[in-house]
N, C-alpha and C. Protein backbone atom coordinates (compact mmCIF):
# COMPACT_ATOMS: atom_id res chain seq x y z
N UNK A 1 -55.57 -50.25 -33.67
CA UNK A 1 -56.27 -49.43 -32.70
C UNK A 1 -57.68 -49.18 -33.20
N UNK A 2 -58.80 -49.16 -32.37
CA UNK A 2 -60.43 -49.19 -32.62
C UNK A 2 -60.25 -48.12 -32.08
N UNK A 3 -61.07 -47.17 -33.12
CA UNK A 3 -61.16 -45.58 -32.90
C UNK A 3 -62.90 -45.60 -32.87
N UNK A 4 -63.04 -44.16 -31.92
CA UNK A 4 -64.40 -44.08 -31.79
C UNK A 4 -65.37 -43.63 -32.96
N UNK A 5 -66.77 -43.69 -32.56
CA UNK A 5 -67.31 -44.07 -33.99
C UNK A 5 -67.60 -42.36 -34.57
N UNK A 6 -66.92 -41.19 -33.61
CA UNK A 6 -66.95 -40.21 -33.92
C UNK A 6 -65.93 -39.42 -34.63
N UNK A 7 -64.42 -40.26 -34.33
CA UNK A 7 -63.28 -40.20 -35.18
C UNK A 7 -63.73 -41.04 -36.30
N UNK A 8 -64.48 -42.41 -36.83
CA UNK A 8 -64.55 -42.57 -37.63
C UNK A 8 -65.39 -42.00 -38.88
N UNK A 9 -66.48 -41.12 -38.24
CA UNK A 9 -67.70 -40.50 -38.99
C UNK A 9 -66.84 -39.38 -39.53
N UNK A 10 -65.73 -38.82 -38.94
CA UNK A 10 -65.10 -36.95 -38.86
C UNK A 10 -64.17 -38.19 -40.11
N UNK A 11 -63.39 -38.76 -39.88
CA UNK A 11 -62.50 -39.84 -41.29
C UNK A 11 -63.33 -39.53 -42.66
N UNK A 12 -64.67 -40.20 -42.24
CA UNK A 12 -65.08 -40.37 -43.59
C UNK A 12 -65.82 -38.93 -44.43
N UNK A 13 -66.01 -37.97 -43.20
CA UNK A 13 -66.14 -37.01 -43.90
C UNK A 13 -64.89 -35.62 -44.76
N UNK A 14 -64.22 -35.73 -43.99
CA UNK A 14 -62.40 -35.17 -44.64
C UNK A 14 -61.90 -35.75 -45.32
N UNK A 15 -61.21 -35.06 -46.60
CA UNK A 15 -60.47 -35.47 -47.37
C UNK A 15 -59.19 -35.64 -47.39
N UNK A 16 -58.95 -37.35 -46.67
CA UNK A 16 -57.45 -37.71 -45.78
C UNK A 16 -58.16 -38.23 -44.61
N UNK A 17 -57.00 -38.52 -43.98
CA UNK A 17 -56.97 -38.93 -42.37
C UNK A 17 -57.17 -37.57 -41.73
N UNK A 18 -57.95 -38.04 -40.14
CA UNK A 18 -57.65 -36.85 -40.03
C UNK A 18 -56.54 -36.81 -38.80
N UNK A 19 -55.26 -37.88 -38.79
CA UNK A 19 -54.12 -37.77 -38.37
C UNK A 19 -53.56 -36.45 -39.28
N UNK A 20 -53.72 -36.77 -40.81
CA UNK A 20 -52.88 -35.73 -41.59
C UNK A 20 -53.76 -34.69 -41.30
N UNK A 21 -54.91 -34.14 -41.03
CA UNK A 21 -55.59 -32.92 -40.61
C UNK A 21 -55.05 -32.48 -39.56
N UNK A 22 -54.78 -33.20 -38.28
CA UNK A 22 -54.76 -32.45 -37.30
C UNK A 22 -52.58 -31.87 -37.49
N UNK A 23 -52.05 -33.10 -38.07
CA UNK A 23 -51.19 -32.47 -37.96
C UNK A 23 -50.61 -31.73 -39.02
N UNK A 24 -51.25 -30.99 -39.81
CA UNK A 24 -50.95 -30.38 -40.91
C UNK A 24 -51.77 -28.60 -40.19
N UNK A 25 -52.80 -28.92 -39.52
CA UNK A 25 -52.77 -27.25 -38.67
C UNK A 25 -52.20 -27.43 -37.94
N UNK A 26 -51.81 -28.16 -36.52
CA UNK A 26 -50.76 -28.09 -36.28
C UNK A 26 -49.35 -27.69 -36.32
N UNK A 27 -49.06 -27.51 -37.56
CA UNK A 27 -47.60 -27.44 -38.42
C UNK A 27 -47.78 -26.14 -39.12
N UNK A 28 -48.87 -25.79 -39.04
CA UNK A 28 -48.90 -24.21 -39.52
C UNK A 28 -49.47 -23.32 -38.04
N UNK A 29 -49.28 -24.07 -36.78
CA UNK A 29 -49.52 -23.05 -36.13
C UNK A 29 -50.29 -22.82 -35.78
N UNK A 30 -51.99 -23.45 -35.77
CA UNK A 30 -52.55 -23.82 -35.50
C UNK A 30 -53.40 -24.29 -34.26
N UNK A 31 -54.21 -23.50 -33.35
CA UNK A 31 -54.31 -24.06 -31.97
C UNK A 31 -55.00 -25.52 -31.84
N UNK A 32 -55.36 -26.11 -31.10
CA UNK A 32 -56.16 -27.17 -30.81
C UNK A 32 -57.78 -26.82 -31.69
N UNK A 33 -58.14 -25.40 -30.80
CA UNK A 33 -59.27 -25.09 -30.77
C UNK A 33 -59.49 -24.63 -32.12
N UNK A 34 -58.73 -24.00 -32.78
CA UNK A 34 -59.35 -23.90 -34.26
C UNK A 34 -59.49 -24.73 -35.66
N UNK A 35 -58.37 -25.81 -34.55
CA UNK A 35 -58.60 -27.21 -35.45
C UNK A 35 -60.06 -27.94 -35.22
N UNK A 36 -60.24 -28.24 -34.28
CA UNK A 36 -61.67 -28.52 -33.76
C UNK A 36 -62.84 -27.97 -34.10
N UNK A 37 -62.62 -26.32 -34.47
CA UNK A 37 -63.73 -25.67 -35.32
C UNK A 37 -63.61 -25.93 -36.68
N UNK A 38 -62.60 -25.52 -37.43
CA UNK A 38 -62.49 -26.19 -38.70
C UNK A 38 -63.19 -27.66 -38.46
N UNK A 39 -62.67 -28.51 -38.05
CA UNK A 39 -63.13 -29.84 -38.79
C UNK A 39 -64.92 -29.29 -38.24
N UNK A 40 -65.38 -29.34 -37.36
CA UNK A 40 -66.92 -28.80 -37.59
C UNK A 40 -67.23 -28.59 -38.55
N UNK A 41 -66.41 -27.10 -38.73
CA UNK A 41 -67.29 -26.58 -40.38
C UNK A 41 -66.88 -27.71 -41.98
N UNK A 42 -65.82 -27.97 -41.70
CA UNK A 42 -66.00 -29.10 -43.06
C UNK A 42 -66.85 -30.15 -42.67
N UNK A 43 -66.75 -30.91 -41.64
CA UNK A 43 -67.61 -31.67 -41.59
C UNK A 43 -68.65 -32.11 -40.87
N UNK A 44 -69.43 -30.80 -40.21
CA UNK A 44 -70.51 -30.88 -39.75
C UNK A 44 -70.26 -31.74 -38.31
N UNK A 45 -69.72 -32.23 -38.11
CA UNK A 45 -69.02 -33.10 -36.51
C UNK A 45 -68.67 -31.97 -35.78
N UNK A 46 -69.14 -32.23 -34.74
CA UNK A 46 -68.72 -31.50 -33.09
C UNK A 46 -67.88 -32.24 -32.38
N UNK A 47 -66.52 -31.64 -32.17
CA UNK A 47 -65.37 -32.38 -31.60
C UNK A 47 -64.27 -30.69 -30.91
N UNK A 48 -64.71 -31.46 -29.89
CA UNK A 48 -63.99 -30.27 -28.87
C UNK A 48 -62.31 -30.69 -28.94
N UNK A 49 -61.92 -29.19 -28.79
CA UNK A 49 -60.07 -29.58 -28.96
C UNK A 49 -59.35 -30.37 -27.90
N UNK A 50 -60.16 -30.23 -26.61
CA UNK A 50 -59.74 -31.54 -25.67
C UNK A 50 -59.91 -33.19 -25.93
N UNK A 51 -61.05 -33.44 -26.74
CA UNK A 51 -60.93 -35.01 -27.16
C UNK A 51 -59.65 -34.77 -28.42
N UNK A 52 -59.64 -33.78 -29.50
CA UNK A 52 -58.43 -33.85 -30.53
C UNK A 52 -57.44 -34.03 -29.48
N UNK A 53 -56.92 -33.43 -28.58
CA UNK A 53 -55.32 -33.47 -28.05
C UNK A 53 -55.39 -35.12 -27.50
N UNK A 54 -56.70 -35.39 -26.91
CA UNK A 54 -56.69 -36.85 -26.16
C UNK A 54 -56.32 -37.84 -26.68
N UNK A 55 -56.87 -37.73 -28.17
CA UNK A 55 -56.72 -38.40 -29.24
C UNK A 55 -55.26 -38.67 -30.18
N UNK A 56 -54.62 -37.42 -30.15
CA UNK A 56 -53.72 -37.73 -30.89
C UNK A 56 -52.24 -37.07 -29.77
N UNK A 57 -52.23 -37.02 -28.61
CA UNK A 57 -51.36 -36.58 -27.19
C UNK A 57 -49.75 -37.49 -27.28
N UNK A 58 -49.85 -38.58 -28.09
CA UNK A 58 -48.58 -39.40 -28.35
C UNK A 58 -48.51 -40.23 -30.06
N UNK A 59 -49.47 -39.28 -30.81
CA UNK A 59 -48.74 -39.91 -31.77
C UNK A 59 -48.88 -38.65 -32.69
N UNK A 60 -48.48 -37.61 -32.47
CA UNK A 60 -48.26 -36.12 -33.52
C UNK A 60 -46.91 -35.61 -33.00
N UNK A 61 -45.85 -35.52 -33.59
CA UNK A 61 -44.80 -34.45 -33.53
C UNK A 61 -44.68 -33.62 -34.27
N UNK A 62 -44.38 -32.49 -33.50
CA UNK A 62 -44.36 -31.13 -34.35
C UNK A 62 -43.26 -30.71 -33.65
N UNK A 63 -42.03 -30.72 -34.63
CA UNK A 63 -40.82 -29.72 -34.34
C UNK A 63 -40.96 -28.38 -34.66
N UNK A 64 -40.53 -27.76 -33.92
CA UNK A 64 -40.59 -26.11 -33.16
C UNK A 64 -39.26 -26.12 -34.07
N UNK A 65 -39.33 -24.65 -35.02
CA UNK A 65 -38.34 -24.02 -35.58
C UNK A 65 -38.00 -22.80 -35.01
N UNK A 66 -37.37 -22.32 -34.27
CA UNK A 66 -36.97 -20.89 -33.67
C UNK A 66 -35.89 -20.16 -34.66
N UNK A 67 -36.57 -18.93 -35.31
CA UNK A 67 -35.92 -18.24 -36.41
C UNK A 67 -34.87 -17.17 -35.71
């Protein structure tokens, strides 16, 4: 898969993928939107939480634990 050259710039600036970024806030609970601000502030990239969900909409699972 050819990813855009704005997922690739936000890659090379995070430490990891940022498959494992998005789904590691994700997994703590995490909205779209504060994932999208975080990666900003680490890496200076502007990426709204609607291209993150567009982006990763069929390949992130996150199982729901109900305590």
């Amino acid at each position: 898969m050819t990813h855009s050259t704005l997922y690739q710039l936000i890659e090379t600036r995070l430490d990891g993928t940022l498959a494992d970024y998005v789904a590691a806030g994700l997994s703590a609970g995490k909205s779209w939107r504060t994932i999208a601000n975080e990666i900003r502030q680490e890496t200076g990239c502007r990426v709204t939480f609607e291209t993150l969900r567009s982006w990763f909409k069929d390949r992130i699972q996150i199982e729901v634990i109900h305590k």
